[in-house]
Each structure stands twice: as structure tokens, then as C-alpha cells.
Protein backbone atom coordinates (compact mmCIF):
# COMPACT_ATOMS: atom_id res chain seq x y z
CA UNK A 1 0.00 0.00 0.00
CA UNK A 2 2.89 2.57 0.55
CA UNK A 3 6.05 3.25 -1.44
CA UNK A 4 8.43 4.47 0.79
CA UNK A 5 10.52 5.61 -1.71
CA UNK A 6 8.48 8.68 -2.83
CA UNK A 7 7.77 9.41 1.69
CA UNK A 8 12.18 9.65 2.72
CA UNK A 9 11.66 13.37 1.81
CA UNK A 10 10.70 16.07 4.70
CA UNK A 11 7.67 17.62 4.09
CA UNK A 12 5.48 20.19 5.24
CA UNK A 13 2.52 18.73 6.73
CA UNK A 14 -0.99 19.79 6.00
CA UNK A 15 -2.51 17.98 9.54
CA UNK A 16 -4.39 20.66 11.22
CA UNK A 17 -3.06 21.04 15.11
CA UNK A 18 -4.82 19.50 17.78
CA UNK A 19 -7.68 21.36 19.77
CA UNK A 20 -6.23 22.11 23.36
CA UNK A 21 -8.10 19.43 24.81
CA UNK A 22 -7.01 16.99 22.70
CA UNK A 23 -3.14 18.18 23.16
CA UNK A 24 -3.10 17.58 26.73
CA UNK A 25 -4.78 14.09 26.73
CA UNK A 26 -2.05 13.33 23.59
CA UNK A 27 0.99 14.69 25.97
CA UNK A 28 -0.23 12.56 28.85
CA UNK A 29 -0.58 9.23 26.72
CA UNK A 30 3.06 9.85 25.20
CA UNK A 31 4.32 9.77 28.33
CA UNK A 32 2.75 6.60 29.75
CA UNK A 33 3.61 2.82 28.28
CA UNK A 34 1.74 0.61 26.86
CA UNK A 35 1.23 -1.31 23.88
CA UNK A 36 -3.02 -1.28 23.70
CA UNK A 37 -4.70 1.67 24.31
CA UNK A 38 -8.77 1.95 24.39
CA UNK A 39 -9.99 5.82 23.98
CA UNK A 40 -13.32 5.68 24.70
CA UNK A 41 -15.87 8.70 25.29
CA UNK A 42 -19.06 9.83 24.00
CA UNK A 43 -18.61 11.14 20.17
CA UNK A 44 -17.36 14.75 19.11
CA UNK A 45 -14.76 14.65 21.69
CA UNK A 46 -12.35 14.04 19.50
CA UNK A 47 -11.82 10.09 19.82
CA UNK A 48 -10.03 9.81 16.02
CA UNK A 49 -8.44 12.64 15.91
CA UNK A 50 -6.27 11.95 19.19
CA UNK A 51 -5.86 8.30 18.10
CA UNK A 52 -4.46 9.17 15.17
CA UNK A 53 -1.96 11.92 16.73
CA UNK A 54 -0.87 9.38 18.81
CA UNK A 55 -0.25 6.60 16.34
CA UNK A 56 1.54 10.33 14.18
CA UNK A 57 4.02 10.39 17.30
CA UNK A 58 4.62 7.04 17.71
CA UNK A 59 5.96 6.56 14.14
CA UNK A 60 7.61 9.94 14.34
CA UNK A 61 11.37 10.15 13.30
CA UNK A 62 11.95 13.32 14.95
CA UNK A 63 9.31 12.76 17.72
CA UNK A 64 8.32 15.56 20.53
CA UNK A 65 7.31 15.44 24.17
CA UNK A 66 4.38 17.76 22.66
CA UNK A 67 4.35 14.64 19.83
CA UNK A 68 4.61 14.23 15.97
CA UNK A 69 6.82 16.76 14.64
CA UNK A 70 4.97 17.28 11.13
CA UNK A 71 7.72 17.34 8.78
CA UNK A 72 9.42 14.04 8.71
CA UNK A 73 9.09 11.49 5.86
CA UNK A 74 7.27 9.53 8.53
CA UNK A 75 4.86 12.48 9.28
CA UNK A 76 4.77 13.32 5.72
CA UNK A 77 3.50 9.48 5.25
CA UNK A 78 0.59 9.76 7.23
CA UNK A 79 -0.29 12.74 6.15
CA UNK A 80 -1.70 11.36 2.56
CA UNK A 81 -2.33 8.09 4.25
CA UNK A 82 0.20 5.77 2.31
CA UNK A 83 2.63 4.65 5.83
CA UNK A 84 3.57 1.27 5.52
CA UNK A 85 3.88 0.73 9.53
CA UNK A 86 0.07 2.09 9.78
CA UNK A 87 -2.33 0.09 9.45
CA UNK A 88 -6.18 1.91 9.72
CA UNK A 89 -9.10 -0.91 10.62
CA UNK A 90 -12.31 1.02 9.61
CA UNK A 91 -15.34 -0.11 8.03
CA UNK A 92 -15.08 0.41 4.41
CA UNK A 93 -17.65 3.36 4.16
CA UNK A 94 -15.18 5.21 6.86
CA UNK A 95 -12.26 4.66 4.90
CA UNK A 96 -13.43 5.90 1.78
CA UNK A 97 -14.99 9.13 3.35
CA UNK A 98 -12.07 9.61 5.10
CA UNK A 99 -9.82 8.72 1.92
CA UNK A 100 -7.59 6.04 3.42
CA UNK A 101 -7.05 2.98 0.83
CA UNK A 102 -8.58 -0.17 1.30
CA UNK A 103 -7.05 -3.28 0.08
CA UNK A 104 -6.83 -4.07 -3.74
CA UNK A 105 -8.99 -6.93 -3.63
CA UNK A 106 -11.81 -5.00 -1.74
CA UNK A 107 -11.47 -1.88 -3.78
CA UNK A 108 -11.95 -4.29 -6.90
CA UNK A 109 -14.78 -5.33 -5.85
CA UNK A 110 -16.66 -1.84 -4.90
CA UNK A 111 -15.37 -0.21 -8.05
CA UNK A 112 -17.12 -3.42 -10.17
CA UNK A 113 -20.23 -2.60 -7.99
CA UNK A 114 -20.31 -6.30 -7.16
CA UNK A 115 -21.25 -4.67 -3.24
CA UNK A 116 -22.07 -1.92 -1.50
CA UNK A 117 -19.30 -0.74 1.10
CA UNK A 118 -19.72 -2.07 4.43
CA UNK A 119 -20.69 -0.17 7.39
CA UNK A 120 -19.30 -2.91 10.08
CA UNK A 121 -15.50 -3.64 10.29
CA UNK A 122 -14.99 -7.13 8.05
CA UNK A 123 -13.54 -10.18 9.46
CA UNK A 124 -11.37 -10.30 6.28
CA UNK A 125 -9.48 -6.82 7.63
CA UNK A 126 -9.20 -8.19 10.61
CA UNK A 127 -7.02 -10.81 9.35
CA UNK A 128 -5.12 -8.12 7.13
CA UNK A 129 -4.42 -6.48 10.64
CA UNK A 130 -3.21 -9.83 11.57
CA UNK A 131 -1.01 -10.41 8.96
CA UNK A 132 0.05 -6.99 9.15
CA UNK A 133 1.58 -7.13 12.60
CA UNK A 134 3.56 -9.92 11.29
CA UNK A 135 5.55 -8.48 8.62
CA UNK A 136 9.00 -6.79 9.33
CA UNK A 137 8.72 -3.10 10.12
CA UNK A 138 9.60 -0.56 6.74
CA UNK A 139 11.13 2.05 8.78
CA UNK A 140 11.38 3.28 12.65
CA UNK A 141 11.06 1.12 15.62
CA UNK A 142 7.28 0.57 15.88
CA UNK A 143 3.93 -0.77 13.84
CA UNK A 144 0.55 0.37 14.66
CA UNK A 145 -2.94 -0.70 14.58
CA UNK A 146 -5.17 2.05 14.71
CA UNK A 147 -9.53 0.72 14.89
CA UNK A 148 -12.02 3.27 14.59
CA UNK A 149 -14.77 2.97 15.46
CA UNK A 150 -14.17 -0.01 17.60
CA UNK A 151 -17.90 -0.96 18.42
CA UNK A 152 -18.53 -1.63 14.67
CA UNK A 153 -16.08 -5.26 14.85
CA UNK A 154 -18.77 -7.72 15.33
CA UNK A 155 -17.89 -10.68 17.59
CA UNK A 156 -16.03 -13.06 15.34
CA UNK A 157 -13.76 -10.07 14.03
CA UNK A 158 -12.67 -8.99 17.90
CA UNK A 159 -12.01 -12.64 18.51
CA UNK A 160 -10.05 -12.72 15.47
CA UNK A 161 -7.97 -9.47 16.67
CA UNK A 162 -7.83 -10.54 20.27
CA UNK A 163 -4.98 -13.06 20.82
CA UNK A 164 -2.76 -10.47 18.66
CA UNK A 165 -4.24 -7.80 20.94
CA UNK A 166 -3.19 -9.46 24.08
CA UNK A 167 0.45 -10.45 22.86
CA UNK A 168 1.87 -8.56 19.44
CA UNK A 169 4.90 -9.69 17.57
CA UNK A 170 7.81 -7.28 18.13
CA UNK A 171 6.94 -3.75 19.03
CA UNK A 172 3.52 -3.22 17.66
CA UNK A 173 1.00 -1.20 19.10
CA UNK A 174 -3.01 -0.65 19.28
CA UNK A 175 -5.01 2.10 19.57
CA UNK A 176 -8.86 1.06 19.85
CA UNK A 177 -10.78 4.49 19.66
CA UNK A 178 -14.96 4.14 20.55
CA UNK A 179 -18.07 6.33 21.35
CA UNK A 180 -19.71 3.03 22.34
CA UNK A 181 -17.49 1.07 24.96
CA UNK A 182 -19.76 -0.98 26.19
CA UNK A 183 -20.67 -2.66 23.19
CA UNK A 184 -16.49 -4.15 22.81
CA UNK A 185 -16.63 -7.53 24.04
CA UNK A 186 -15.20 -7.32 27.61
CA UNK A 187 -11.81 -9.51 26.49
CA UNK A 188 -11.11 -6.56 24.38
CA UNK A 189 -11.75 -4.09 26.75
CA UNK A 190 -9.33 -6.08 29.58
CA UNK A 191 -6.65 -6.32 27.46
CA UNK A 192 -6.11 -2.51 26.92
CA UNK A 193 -5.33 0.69 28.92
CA UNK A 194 -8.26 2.55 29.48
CA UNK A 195 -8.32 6.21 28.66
CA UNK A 196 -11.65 8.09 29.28
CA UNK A 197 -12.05 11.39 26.44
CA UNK A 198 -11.82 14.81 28.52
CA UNK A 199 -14.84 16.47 28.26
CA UNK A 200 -14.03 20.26 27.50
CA UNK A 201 -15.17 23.20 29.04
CA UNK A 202 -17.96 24.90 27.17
CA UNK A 203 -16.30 28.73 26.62
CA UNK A 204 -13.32 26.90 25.82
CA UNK A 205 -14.79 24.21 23.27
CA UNK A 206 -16.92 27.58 21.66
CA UNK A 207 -13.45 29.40 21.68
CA UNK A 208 -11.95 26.41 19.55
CA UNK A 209 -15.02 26.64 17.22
CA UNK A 210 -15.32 29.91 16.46
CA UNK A 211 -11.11 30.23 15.73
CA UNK A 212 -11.66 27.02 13.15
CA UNK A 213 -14.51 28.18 11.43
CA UNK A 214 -12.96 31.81 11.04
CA UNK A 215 -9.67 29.65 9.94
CA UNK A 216 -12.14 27.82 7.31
CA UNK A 217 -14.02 30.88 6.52
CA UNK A 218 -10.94 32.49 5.44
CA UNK A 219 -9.45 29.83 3.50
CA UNK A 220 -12.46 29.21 1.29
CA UNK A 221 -10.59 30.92 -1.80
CA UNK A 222 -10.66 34.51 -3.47
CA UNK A 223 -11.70 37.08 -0.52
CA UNK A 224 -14.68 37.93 -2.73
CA UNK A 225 -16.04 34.22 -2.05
CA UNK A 226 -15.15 33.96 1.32
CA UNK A 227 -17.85 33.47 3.84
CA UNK A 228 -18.64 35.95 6.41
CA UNK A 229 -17.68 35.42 10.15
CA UNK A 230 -20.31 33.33 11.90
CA UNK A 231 -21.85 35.19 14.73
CA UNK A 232 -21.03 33.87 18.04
CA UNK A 233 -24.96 33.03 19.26
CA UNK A 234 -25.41 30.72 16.39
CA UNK A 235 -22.23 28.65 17.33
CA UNK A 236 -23.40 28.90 20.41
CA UNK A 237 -26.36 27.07 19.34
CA UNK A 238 -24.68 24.88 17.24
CA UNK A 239 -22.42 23.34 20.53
CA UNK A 240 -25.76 23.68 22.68
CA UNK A 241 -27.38 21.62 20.34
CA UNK A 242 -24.66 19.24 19.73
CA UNK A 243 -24.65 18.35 23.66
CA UNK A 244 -21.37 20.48 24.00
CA UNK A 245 -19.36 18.22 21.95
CA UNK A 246 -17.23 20.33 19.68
CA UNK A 247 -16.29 18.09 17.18
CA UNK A 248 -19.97 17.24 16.24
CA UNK A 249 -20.50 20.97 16.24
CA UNK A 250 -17.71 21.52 14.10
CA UNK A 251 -18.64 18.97 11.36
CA UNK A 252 -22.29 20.86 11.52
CA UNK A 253 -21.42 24.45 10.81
CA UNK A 254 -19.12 23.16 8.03
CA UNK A 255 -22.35 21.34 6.30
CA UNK A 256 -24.30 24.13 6.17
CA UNK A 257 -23.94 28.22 7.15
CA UNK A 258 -24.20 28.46 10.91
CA UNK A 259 -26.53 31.39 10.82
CA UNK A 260 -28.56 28.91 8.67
CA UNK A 261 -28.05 26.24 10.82
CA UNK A 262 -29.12 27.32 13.85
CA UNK A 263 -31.96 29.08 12.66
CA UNK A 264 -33.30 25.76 11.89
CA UNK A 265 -32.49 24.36 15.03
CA UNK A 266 -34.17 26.61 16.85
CA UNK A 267 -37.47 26.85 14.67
CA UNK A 268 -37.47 22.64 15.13
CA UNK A 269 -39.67 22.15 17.96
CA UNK A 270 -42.38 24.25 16.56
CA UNK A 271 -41.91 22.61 13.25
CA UNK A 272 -42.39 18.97 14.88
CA UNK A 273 -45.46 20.32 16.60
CA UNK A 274 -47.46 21.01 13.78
CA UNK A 275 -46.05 18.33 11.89
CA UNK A 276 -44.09 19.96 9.31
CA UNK A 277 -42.09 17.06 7.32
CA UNK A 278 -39.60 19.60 5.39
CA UNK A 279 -37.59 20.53 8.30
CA UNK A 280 -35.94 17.14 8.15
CA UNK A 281 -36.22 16.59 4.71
CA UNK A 282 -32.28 17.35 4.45
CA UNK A 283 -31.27 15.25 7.13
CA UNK A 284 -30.55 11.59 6.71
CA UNK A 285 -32.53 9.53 9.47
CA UNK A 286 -29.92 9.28 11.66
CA UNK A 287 -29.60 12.69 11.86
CA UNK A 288 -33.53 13.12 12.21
CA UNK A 289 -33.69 10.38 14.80
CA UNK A 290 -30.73 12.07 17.30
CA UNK A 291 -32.07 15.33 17.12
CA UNK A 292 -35.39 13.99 18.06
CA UNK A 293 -34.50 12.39 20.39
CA UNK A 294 -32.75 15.70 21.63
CA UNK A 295 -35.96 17.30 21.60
CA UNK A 296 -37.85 14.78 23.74
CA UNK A 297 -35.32 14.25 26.44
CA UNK A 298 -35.66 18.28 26.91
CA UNK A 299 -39.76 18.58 26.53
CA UNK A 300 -39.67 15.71 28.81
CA UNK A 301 -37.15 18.10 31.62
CA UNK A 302 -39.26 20.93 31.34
CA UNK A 303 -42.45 19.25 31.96
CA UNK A 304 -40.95 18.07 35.14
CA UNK A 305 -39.92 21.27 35.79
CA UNK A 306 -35.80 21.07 35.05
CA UNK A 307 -33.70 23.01 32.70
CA UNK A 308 -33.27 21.63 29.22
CA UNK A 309 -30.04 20.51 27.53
CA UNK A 310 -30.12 20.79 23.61
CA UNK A 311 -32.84 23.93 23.20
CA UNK A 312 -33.89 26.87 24.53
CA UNK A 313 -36.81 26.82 26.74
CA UNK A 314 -38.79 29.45 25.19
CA UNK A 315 -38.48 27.33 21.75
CA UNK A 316 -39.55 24.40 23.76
CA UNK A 317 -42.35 26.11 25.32
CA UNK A 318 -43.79 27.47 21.94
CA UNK A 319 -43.74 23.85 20.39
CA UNK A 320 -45.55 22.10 23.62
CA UNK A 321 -47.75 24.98 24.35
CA UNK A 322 -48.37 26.43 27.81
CA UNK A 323 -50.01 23.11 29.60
CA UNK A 324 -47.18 21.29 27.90
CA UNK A 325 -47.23 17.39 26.82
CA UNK A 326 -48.13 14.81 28.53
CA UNK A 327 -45.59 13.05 30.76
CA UNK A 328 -47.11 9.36 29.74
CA UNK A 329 -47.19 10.67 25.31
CA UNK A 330 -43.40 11.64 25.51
CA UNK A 331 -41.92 8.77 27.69
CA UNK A 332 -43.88 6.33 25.21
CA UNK A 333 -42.54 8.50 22.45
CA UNK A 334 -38.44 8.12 24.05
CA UNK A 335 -39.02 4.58 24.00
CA UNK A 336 -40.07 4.49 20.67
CA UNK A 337 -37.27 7.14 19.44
CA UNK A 338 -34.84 4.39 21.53
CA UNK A 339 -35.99 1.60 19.67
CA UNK A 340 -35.76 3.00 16.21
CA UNK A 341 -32.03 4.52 17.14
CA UNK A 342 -30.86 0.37 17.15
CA UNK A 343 -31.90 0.19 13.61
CA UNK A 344 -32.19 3.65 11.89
CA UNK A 345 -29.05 2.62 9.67
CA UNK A 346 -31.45 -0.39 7.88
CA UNK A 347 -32.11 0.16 4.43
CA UNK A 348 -35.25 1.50 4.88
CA UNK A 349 -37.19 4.12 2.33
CA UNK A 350 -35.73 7.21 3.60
CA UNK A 351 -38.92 9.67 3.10
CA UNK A 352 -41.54 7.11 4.23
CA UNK A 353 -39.17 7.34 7.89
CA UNK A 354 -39.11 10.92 7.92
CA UNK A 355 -42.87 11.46 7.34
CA UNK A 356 -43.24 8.67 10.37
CA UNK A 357 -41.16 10.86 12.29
CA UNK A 358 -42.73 13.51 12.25
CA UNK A 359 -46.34 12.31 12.82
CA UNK A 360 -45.74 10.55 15.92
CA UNK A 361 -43.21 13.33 16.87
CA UNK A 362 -46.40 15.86 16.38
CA UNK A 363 -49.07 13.57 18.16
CA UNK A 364 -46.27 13.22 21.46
CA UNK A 365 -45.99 16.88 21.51
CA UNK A 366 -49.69 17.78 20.89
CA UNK A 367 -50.75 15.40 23.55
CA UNK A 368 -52.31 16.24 26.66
């Protein structure tokens, strides 16, 4: 997959630096051993993006307390994802949205359209990552396994990884990086050092955002075409909304303006209550199914008389009304939302969801 010959030469790297957060959690893991770490945390903290900093130093010629040093042939390697001694175990939709290479005979396959990519991490890679480990290292001292996200390697493919896992040939290390922790089978999660994702401070996880999407803002080409500052208030909607988890806020005011953006989140819970089936109609039903799910768990607070988490209450209070939903409609409806959360990622008819959505999101609100 790599050819080292064309990575020997120093180069500028092009990997953005680390949010704060994420720096101190990466200098504290440099400095501890280990050859299996487990980053686990609820997602947008950051789970990838520190695992693969850390995998970055560890393969680092010209390594840093502070870690990679971003301009070695090693760095330089990683950077447009052709490093021999890195070996990235995602499920194949992952890997080509995130533009790592799969292997030839898989890539064959999805280019003939003989299968759709799959969302789970195959057995088959497993056993590449096996192999992998085996082979003599093409330059520096160390190999590394990086899985992302972990909870997608069904039960036969952790098995498969786990006796590697537990003792590696020669110096090769694991990172296993996870939103969902307690879905690994519990042999994985015992044979790895635990590291639980640091939870940032909110004014310091909206200073973050609003520096990288000034950063993007002014990168986006001529200054004629580039996009006007986003007002503090909507990104402060944006992280609200996203639960403060800045990464997931991050990847939302890049989809779409954040003025835009958070216009729409705020204008949701009215739109729910009177059933109105175009305010999702750009969301896939994952996306529909989280952010009602957001909007329950806080109808659900106010009616019992706490603060909610994803909205503000006035937008809350003109969706429910002023005698609010009943307690028994919106607990049936979070069980409901729950079950439909295990399975939203089912091939199902996309619009035909939505519109179901929406009705049974406007009879739990409506209710009395």
C-alpha cells in the first residue's frame, strides 16, 4: 500500500493542530507505556483525531514530548495516508470518506459494484491487521494498529484481533478508539489501557469553534467568495445543540452556514409540533432520529420542571404549548425514538421514515 521511496523526503505537513483538549490528553498518553490503548468517550470529543496523533508520534522520526513533529518522511507518510507501519481498521464506508485505501482486492470489488461498502469492520481486515503485525517493520522502531470505530467489529472479528491484541509480535502497538465502549466484548476491553475522552469546558470548546470556522471561513478561496464570520450566538447554538461536543458541532457548521443552521435548530420544535415534514427533509434519518430524540429528552425536563439541555426553553415552550405534553405521550414516544435509534441505519425508504417521524413526533408533543 505505501512506497516508501516517494515518503524519505521532509515535508510540510498539511494535519491541522490539535484542539487544546485533545493536546493535553495526547501529551499525557506519550508519556505513559503501553502497547493497547482503548480511547473511549461519548462522540465529538475528539476520539479519532487523538488516536491518530498518537499513532503520528509514535511513528515519528523526529518525535516531541508535545508529539509528531509534522515534517518528517514519517509524518509526511501519514499525512496522505500511504505509511507502511500504519495500518487503519475502519469499516469500508469510513475509509473511503475519510480517503484512506482499502485493500486491492476490496477496492476491486466496490469499483465493479459487485457490493455496497460495508458499514461494520470485516472479518477479512481483521485478518489483514493480523497479517500486518507480522511483517517486518519498513522504517522506525514501531507498527501500529489504529480501529475506529471499535464498536462496529462484530464478535467473530474482535475474537479474530484478540490473541494479537493481548500479545503482538515485536513492538507493535493498538489504539482502539470508541463512542460506544460498552458494546467491545469485555476480552477486548481487559486487554487494553483505558483512557476516558476529557470532556471540554464549554467557553473553551466555543473558543476552539469559532477560531476554526474563522480559519475555514478564510481559506475558502478569493476574498470575494469567502464566507462571512459566523456570529457567536449561532455557534453557540450549534455546541448547545450538539450536547457540548465540539467536534460534532464543528462537522455541523461546516455542512451548512451556521446562521442557517441554527436558525433551523431553533425553529425545530415548533416545526415537529405542527407536523411539518420539510424541516428534516435534508437530514438523513440518523440525523432526524438524534435530534429527536434531543428534543424529547428536553420537553420531557421541562415538563418536570428542570432546565433543558439541547434547546432553549422558550423554543420548547412554543412547540408544547403552555399546559405542555403529557408526561405518559413523551416517555412512550423516548421509548419508541430508543428503539428506532438500534436500527435507523437499515435500508429503509428514507422519506416514508421521515414522514413517520414527524407524525408521531407531532401527536407526542400535541398530547395532553
Amino acid at each position: 500500500m505505501s512506497d516508501t521511496d516517494t515518503v524519505n523526503a521532509p515535508a510540510e505537513s498539511n494535519n491541522p493542530p490539535l484542539a487544546p483538549w485533545l493536546q493535553t490528553q495526547l501529551e499525557s498518553l506519550l508519556v505513559q507505556r503501553g502497547h493497547a490503548w482503548l480511547l473511549s468517550g461519548p462522540s465529538g470529543l475528539g476520539q479519532f483525531e487523538l488516536a491518530l496523533a498518537l499513532a503520528r508520534a509514535w511513528l515519528c522520526e523526529e518525535a516531541t514530548p508535545q508529539g509528531a513533529c509534522g515534517h518528517c518522511g514519517s509524518c509526511h507518510a501519514v499525512d496522505v495516508h500511504t505509511h507502511a507501519d500504519l495500518c487503519m481498521l475502519m469499516p469500508e464506508t469510513l475509509s473511503l470518506a475519510l480517503g484512506w485505501p482499502l485493500d486491492e482486492k476490496t477496492q476491486d470489488e466496490l469499483d465493479a459494484k459487485k457490493r455496497k461498502p460495508s458499514k461494520e469492520i470485516k472479518v477479512d481486515a481483521a485478518r489483514e491487521a493480523v497479517s500486518f503485525t507480522q511483517f517486518t517493520r519498513s522504517r522506525g522502531t514501531t507498527k501500529v494498529v489504529l480501529v475506529f470505530p471499535a464498536e462496529r467489529m462484530n464478535n467473530v472479528t474482535a475474537n479474530t484481533l484478540l490473541k494479537t491484541l493481548e500479545e503482538p509480535p515485536g513492538a507493535v502497538k493498538f489504539i482502539l478508539a470508541t463512542d460506544a465502549a460498552h458494546q467491545l466484548l469485555p476480552t477486548i476491553r481487559s486487554r487494553c489501557l483505558g483512557h476516558t475522552m476529557v470532556w471540554p469546558d464549554f467557553e473553551l470548546a466555543l473558543g476552539w469553534l469559532q477560531q476554526e470556522t474563522r480559519q475555514a471561513g478564510e481559506g475558502g478561496g478569493a476574498p470575494k467568495k469567502a464566507a462571512p464570520a459566523p456570529k457567536p450566538a449561532d455557534l453557540q447554538t450549534l455546541l448547545v445543540a450538539a450536547g457540548g461536543r465540539p467536534a460534532d458541532a464543528l462537522a455541523w457548521a461546516q455542512e451548512s452556514p451556521p446562521g442557517e443552521s441554527a436558525q433551523h435548530w431553533q425553529a425545530l420544535p415548533k416545526a415537529m409540533a405542527r407536523g411539518d415534514v420539510s424541516a428534516l427533509s435534508d437530514w438523513a434519518p440518523a440525523q432526524a432520529v438524534d435530534a429527536l430524540q434531543k428534543l424529547c429528552h428536553d420537553v420531557l425536563a421541562v415538563r418536570v420542571g428542570a432546565a433543558p439541555r439541547f434547546f432553549n426553553a422558550a423554543d420548547l415552550s412554543a412547540a408544547a404549548g403552555k399546559a405542555g405534553a403529557g408526561l405518559y405521550a413523551l416517555a412512550s414516544w423516548s421509548r419508541e425514538l430508543a428503539a428506532i435509534a438500534r436500527t435507523v441505519e437499515h435500508p429503509y425508504n428514507p422519506g416514508l421514515m421521515l414522514e413517520s417521524l414527524v407524525s408521531r413526533a407531532r401527536l407526542a408533543l400535541n398530547a395532553k
